[in-house]
Protein backbone atom coordinates (compact mmCIF):
# COMPACT_ATOMS: atom_id res chain seq x y z
CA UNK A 1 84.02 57.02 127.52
CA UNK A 2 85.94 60.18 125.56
CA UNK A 3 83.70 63.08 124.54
CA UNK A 4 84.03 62.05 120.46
CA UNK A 5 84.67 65.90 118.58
CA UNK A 6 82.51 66.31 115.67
CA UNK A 7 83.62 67.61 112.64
CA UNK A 8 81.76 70.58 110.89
CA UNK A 9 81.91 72.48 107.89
CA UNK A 10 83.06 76.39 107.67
CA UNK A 11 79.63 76.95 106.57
CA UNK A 12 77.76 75.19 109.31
CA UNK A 13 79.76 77.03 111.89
CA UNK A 14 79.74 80.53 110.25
CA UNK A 15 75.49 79.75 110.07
CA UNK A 16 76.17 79.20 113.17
CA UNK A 17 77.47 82.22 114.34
CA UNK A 18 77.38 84.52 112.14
CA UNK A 19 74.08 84.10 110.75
CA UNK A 20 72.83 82.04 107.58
CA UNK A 21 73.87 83.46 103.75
CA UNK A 22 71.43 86.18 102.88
CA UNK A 23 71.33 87.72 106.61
CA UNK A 24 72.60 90.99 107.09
CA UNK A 25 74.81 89.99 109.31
CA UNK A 26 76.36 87.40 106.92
CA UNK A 27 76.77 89.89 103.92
CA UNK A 28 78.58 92.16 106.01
CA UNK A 29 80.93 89.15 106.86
CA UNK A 30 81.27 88.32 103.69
CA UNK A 31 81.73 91.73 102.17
CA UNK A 32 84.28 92.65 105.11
CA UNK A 33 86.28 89.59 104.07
CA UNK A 34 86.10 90.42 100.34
CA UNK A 35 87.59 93.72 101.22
CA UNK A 36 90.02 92.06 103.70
CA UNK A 37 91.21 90.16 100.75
CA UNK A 38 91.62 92.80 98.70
CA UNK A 39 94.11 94.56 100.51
CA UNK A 40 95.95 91.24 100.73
CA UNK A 41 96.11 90.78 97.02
CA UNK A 42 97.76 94.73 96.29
CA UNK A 43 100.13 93.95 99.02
CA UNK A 44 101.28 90.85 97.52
CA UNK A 45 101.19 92.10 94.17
CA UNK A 46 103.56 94.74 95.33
CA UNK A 47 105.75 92.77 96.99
CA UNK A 48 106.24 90.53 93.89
CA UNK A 49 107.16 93.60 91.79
CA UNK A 50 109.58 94.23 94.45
CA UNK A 51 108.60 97.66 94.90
CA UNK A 52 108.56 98.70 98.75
CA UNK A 53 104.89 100.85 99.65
CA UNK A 54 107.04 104.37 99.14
CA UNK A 55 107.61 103.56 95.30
CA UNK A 56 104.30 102.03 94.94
CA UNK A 57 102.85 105.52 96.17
CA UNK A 58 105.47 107.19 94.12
CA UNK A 59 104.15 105.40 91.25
CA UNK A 60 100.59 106.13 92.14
CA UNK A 61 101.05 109.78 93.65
CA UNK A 62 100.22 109.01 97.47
CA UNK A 63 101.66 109.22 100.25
CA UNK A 64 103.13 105.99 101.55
CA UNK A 65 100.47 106.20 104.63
CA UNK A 66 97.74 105.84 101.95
CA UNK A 67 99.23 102.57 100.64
CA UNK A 68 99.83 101.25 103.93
CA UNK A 69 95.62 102.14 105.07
CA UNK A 70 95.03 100.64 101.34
CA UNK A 71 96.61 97.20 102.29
CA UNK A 72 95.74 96.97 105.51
CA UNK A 73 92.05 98.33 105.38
CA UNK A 74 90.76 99.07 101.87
CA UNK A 75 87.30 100.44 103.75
CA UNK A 76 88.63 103.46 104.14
CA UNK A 77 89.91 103.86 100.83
CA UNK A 78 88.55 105.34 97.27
CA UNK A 79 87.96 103.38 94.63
CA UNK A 80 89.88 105.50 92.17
CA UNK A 81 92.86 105.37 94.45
CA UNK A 82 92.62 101.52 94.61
CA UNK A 83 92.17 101.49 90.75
CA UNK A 84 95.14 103.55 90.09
CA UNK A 85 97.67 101.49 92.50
CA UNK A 86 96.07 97.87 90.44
CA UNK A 87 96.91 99.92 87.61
CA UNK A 88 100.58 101.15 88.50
CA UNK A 89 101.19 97.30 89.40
CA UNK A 90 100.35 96.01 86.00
CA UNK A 91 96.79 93.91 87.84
CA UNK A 92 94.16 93.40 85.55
CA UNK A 93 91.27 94.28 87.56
CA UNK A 94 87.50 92.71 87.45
CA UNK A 95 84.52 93.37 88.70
CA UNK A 96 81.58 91.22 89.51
CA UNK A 97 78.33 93.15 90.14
CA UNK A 98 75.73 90.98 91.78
CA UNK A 99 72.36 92.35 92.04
CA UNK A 100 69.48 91.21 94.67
CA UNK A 101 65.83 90.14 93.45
CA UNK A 102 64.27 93.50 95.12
CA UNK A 103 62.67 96.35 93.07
CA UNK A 104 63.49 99.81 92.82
CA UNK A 105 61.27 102.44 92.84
CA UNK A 106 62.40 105.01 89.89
């Protein structure tokens, strides 16, 4: 008899292996690919303005390095920076703000 494969959600497998939603582990997944995606959506943005990452940081007043680090690894970026080149590309940005149950101390 053939080994049957099972079929699994993404979910099951990243609680799997990356730990369950609320872990630290898992936020820093998930954060890391928010950021990953983030990059992905200036560079396409540029690209569909046809603008090549020299004019973007023309536009923005950065070196073209600084674009190309901004694409491929916002981490390391500023926000301001990253807020100037989604403004120079005409991107509304938004932010979402999520807040955990714990209490400060003041």
């Amino acid at each position: 008899m053939k080994d049957q494969l099972k079929t699994v959600s993404l979910d099951t497998m990243l609680d799997k292996h990356i730990g369950k939603l609320g872990t630290e582990k898992r936020d820093a997944f998930e954060n890391e690919l928010r950021i990953d995606l983030l990059g992905h959506a200036l560079r396409q943005a540029r690209k569909e303005r046809n603008l090549t990452q020299q004019q973007l940081g023309e536009l923005v007043g950065v070196q073209k390095a600084q674009i190309s680090k901004i694409e491929n690894s916002v981490k390391n970026a500023r926000l301001e920076t990253i807020l100037k080149v989604f403004d120079a590309l005409g991107a509304k940005v938004n932010f979402n703000v999520e807040l955990s149950n714990e209490k400060f101390a003041y």
